[in-house]
Protein backbone atom coordinates (compact mmCIF):
# COMPACT_ATOMS: atom_id res chain seq x y z
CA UNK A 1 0.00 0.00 0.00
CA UNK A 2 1.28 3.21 -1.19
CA UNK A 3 1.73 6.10 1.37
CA UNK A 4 1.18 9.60 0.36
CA UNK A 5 2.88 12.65 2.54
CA UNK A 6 1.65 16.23 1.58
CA UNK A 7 3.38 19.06 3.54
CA UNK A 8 1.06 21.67 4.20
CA UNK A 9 1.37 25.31 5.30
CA UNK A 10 -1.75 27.55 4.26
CA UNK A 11 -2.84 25.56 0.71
CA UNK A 12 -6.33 26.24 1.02
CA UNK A 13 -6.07 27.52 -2.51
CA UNK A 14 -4.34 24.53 -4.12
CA UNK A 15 -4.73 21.58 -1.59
CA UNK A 16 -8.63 20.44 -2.92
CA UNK A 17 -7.22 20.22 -6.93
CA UNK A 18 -4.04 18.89 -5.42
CA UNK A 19 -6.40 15.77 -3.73
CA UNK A 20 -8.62 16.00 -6.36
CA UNK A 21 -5.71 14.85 -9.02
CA UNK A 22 -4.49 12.38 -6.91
CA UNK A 23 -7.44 10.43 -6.96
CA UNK A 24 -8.20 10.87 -10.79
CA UNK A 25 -4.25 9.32 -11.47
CA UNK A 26 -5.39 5.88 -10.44
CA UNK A 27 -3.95 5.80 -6.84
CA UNK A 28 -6.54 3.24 -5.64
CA UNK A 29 -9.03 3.44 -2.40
CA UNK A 30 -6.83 1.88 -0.69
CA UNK A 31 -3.62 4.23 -0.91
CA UNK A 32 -2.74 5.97 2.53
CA UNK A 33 -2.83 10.18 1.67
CA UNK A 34 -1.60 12.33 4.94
CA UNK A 35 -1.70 15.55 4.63
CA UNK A 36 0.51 17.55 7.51
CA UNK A 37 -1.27 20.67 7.93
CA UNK A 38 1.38 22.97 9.99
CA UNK A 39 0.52 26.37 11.44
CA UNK A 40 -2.27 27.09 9.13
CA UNK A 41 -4.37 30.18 9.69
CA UNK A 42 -6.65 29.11 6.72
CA UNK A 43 -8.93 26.08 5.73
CA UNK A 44 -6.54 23.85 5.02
CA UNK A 45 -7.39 21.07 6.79
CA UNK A 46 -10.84 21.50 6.69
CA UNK A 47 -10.18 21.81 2.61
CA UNK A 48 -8.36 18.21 2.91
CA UNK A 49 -10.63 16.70 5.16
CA UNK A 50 -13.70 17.07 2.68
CA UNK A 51 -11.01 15.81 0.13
CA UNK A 52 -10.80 12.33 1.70
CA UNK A 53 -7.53 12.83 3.35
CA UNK A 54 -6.41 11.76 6.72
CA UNK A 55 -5.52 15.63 8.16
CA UNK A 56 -2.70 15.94 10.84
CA UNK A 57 -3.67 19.26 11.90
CA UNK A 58 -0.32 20.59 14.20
CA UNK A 59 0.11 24.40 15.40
CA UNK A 60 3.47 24.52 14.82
CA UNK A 61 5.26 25.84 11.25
CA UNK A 62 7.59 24.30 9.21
CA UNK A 63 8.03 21.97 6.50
CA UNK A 64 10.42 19.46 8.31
CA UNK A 65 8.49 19.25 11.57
CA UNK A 66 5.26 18.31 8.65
CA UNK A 67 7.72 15.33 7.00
CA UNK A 68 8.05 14.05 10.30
CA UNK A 69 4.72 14.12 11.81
CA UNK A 70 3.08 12.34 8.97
CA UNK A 71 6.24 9.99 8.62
CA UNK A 72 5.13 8.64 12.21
CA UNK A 73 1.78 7.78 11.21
CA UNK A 74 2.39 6.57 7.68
CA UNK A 75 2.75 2.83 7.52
CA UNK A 76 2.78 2.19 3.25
CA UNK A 77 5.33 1.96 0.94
CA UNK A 78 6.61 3.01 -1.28
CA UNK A 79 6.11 6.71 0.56
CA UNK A 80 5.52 9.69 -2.25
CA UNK A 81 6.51 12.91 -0.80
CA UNK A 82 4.14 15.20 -2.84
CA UNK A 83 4.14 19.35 -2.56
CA UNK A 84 0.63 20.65 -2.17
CA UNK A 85 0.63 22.78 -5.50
CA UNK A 86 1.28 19.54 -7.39
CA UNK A 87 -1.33 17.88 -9.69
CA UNK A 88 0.29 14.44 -10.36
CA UNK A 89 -1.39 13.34 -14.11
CA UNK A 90 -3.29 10.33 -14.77
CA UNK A 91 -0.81 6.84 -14.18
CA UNK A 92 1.78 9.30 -12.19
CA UNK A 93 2.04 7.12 -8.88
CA UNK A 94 1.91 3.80 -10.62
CA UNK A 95 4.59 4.62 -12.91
CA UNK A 96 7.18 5.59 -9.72
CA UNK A 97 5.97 2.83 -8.31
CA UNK A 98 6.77 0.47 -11.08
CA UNK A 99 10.37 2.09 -11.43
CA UNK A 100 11.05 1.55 -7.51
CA UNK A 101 10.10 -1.94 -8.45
CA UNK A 102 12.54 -2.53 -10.85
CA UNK A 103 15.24 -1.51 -8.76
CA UNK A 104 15.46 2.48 -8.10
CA UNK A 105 15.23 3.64 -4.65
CA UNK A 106 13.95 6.86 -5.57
CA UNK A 107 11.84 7.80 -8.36
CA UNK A 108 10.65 11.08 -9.61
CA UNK A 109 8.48 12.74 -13.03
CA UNK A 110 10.12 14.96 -15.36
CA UNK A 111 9.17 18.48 -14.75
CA UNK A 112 8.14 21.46 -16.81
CA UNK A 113 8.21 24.78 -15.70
CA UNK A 114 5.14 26.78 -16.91
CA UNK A 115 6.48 30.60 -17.44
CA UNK A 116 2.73 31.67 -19.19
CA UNK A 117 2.42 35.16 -18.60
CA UNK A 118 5.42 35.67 -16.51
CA UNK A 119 7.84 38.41 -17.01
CA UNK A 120 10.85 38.50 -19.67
CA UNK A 121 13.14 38.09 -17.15
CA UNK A 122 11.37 35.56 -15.38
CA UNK A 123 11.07 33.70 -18.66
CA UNK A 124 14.72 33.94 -19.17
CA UNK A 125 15.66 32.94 -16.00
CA UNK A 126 13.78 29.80 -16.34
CA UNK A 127 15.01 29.19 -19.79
CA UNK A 128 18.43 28.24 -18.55
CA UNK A 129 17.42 26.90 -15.42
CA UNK A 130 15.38 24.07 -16.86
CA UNK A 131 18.01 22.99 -19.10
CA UNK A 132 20.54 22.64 -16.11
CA UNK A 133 21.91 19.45 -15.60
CA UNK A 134 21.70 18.45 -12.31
CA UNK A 135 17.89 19.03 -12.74
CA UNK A 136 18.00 15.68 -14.67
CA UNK A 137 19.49 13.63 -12.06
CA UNK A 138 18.47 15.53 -9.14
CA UNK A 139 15.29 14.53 -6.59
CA UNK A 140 14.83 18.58 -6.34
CA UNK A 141 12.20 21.07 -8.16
CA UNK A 142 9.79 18.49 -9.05
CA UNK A 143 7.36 18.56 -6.28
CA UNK A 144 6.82 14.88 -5.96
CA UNK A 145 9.73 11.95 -4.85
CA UNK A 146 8.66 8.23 -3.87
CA UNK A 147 11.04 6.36 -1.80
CA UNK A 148 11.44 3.05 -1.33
CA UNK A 149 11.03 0.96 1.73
CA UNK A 150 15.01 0.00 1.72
CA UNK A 151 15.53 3.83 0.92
CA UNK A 152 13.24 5.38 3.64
CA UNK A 153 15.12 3.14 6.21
CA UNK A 154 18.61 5.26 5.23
CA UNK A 155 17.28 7.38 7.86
CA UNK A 156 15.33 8.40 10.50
CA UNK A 157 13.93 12.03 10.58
CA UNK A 158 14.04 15.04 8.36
CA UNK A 159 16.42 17.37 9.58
CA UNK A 160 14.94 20.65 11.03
CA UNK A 161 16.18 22.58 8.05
CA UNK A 162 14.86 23.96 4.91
CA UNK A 163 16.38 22.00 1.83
CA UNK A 164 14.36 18.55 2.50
CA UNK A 165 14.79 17.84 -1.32
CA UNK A 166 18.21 18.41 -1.19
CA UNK A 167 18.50 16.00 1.47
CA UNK A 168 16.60 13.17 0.23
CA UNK A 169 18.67 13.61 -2.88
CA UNK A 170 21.94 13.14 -1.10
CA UNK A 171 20.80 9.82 0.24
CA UNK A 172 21.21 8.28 -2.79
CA UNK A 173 23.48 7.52 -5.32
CA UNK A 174 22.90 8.62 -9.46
CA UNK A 175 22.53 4.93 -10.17
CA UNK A 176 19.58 4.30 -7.25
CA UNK A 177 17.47 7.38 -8.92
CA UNK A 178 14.87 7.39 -12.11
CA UNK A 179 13.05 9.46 -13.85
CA UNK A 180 9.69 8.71 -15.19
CA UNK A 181 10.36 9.93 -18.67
CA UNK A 182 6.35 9.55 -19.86
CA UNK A 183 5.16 11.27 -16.55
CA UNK A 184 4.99 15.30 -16.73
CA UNK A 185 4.32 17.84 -13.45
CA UNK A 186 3.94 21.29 -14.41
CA UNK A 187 5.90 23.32 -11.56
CA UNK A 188 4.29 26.67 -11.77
CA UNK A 189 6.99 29.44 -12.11
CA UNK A 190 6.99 32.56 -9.70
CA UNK A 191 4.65 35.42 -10.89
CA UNK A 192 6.85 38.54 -10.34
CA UNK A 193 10.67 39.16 -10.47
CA UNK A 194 10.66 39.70 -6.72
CA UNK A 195 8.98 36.76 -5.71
CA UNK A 196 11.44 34.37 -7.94
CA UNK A 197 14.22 36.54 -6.18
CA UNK A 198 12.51 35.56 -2.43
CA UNK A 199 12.11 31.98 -3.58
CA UNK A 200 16.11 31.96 -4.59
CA UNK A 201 17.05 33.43 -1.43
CA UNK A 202 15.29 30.79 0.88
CA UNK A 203 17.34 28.06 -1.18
CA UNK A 204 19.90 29.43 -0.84
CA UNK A 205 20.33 29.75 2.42
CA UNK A 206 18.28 26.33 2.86
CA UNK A 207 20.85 24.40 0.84
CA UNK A 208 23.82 26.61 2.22
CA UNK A 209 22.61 25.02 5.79
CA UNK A 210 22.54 21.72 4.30
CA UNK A 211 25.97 21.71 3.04
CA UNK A 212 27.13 23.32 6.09
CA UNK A 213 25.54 20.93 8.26
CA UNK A 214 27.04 18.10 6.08
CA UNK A 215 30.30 19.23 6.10
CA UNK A 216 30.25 19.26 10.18
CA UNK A 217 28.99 15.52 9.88
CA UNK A 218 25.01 16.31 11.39
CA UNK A 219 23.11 15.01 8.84
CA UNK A 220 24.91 11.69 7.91
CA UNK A 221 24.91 12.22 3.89
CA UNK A 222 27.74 14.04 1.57
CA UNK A 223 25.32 17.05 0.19
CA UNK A 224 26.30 17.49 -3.17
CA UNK A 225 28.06 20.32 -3.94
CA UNK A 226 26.89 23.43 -6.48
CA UNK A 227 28.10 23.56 -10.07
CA UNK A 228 28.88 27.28 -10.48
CA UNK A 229 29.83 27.06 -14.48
CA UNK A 230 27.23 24.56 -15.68
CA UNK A 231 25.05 27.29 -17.46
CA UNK A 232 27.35 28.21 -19.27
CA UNK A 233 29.59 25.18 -19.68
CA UNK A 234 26.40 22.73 -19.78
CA UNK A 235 23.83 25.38 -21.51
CA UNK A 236 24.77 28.88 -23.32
CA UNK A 237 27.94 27.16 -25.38
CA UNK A 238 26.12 23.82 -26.47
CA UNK A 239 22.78 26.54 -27.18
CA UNK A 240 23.92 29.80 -27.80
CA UNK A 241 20.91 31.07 -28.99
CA UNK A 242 20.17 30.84 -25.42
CA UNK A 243 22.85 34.22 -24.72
CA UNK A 244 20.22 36.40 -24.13
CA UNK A 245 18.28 34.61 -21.91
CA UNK A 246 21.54 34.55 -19.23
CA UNK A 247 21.54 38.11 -18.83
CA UNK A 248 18.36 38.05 -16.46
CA UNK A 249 19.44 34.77 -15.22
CA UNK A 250 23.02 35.59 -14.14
CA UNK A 251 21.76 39.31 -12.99
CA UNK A 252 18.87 37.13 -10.81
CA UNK A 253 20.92 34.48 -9.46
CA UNK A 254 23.77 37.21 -8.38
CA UNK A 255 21.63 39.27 -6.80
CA UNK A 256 19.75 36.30 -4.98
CA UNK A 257 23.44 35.00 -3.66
CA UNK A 258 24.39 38.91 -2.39
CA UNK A 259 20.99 38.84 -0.62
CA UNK A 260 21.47 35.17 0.85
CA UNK A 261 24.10 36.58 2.61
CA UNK A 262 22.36 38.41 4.95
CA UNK A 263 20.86 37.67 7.77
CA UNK A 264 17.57 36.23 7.53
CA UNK A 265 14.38 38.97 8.28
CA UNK A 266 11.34 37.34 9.30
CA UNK A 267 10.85 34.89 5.98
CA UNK A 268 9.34 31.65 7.00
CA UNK A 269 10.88 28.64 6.95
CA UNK A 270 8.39 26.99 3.70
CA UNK A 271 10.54 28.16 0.96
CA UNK A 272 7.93 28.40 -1.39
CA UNK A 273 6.06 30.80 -3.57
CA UNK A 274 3.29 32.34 -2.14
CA UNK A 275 2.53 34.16 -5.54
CA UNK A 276 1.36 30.98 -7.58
CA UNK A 277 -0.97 30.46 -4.58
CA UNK A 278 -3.34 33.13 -5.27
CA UNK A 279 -6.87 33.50 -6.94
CA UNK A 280 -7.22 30.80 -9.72
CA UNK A 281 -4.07 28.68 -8.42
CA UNK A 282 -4.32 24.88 -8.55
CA UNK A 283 -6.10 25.08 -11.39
CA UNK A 284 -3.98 23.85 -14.49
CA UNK A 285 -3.85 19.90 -14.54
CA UNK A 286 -0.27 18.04 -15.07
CA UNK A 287 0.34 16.26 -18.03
CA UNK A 288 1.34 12.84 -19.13
């Protein structure tokens, strides 16, 4: 029996399509769906109640604290670690499934980051960072990883830190991930400039305390490390048509690494992009 963890943090807006999706994929009655409602000032839970999902309704913020929470009540495998804003397309979970099967011990979709009506330099941004490397063999910016049994047991509890995909990532090897290539989530791109700039500075810092904390030996797993040069090396020169598209993305991701440097001013500990979460959000459907 599949177990399904959702992580969520004031998704009233996206949580229902989120459920509803999940059921129209083909997960079957029988499939386990938590959903880890953490210091929610909205209907969340309510929302995920009505949904059919078993709520764990805690006070308390933060996405690790979630993880955890519903990790101690699920009891399926494999366990899907889904984001709330996610709408997983028809056959999604049965096709992870049938790669952890095979042999993976983690299994993720391909992604595709919808830019429709975002701003050139958000659009330009994304143009290079979608064609970045370690986003093919990377757990991260997908929204949805299932984990085997044998690769959940590699250890015990999320650490209290932002970067949870970056951490499940470092637990295994290239060789122990897949990709379903014939399964599609659309990852909804940030609305504004500024809130793609807010989003980079939380992951920053997120995956700067990951790497930190891996180096001192606290979270048990070699992080890996970031590829400075692989937009260029990896993306412009093979695609140089893409030239134009670096400017905003080198002006973005420099600005977002000066700003990660400072000391952190009241931004919650979600890391996510409370601007695709407004009226009309959750509405587009994946693909497959």
């Amino acid at each position: 029996m599949v177990s399904i963890v959702i992580a969520a943090h004031n998704e009233e807006a996206v949580i229902g399509s989120c459920l509803d999706a999940l059921r129209r994929s083909g997960v079957g009655p029988d499939a386990e769906i938590i959903v880890s409602a953490n210091g929610c000032t909205d209907r969340t839970a309510e929302v995920a109640r009505t949904h059919g999902a078993h709520v764990i309704d805690r006070p308390e913020p933060g996405k690790p604290g979630a993880l955890n929470a519903a990790d101690e009540q699920a009891t399926g495998f494999p366990r899907i670690y889904l984001d709330a804003d996610i709408r997983v397309p028809a056959g999604g979970v049965a096709a992870l499934e049938r790669l952890l099967e095979q042999g993976a011990s983690a299994a993720v979709p391909r992604r595709r980051i919808d830019t429709t009506g975002r701003p050139l330099a958000v659009r330009g941004y994304f143009a290079i960072n979608e064609r970045l490397p370690v986003f093919r063999d990377g757990l991260f910016g997908r929204g949805m990883i299932a984990v085997s049994g044998e690769g959940r047991a590699r250890f015990d509890r999320f650490p209290a830190m932002i970067a949870d995909d970056l951490f499940l990532d470092s637990q295994f090897s290239d060789d122990e991930k897949a990709e379903a290539h014939d399964v599609v989530v659309v990852v909804e791109a940030p609305r504004t400039t500024r809130a793609l700039l807010n989003r980079l500075v939380r992951v920053r810092r997120g995956n700067a305390e990951m790497r930190a904390a891996s180096a001192r030996g606290e979270v048990g797993v070699a992080v890996r490390s970031s590829d400075k040069w692989a937009w260029l090396r990896d993306v412009v020169v093979p695609q140089p048509r893409l030239i134009f598209a670096a400017v905003p993305y080198l002006a973005i991701t420099i600005i977002a690494a000066l700003r990660a440097r400072r000391p952190a001013r009241g931004l919650d500990g979600w890391g996510r992009d409370d601007s695709t979460r407004g009226s009309g959000a959750g509405t587009r459907e994946t693909v497959r």
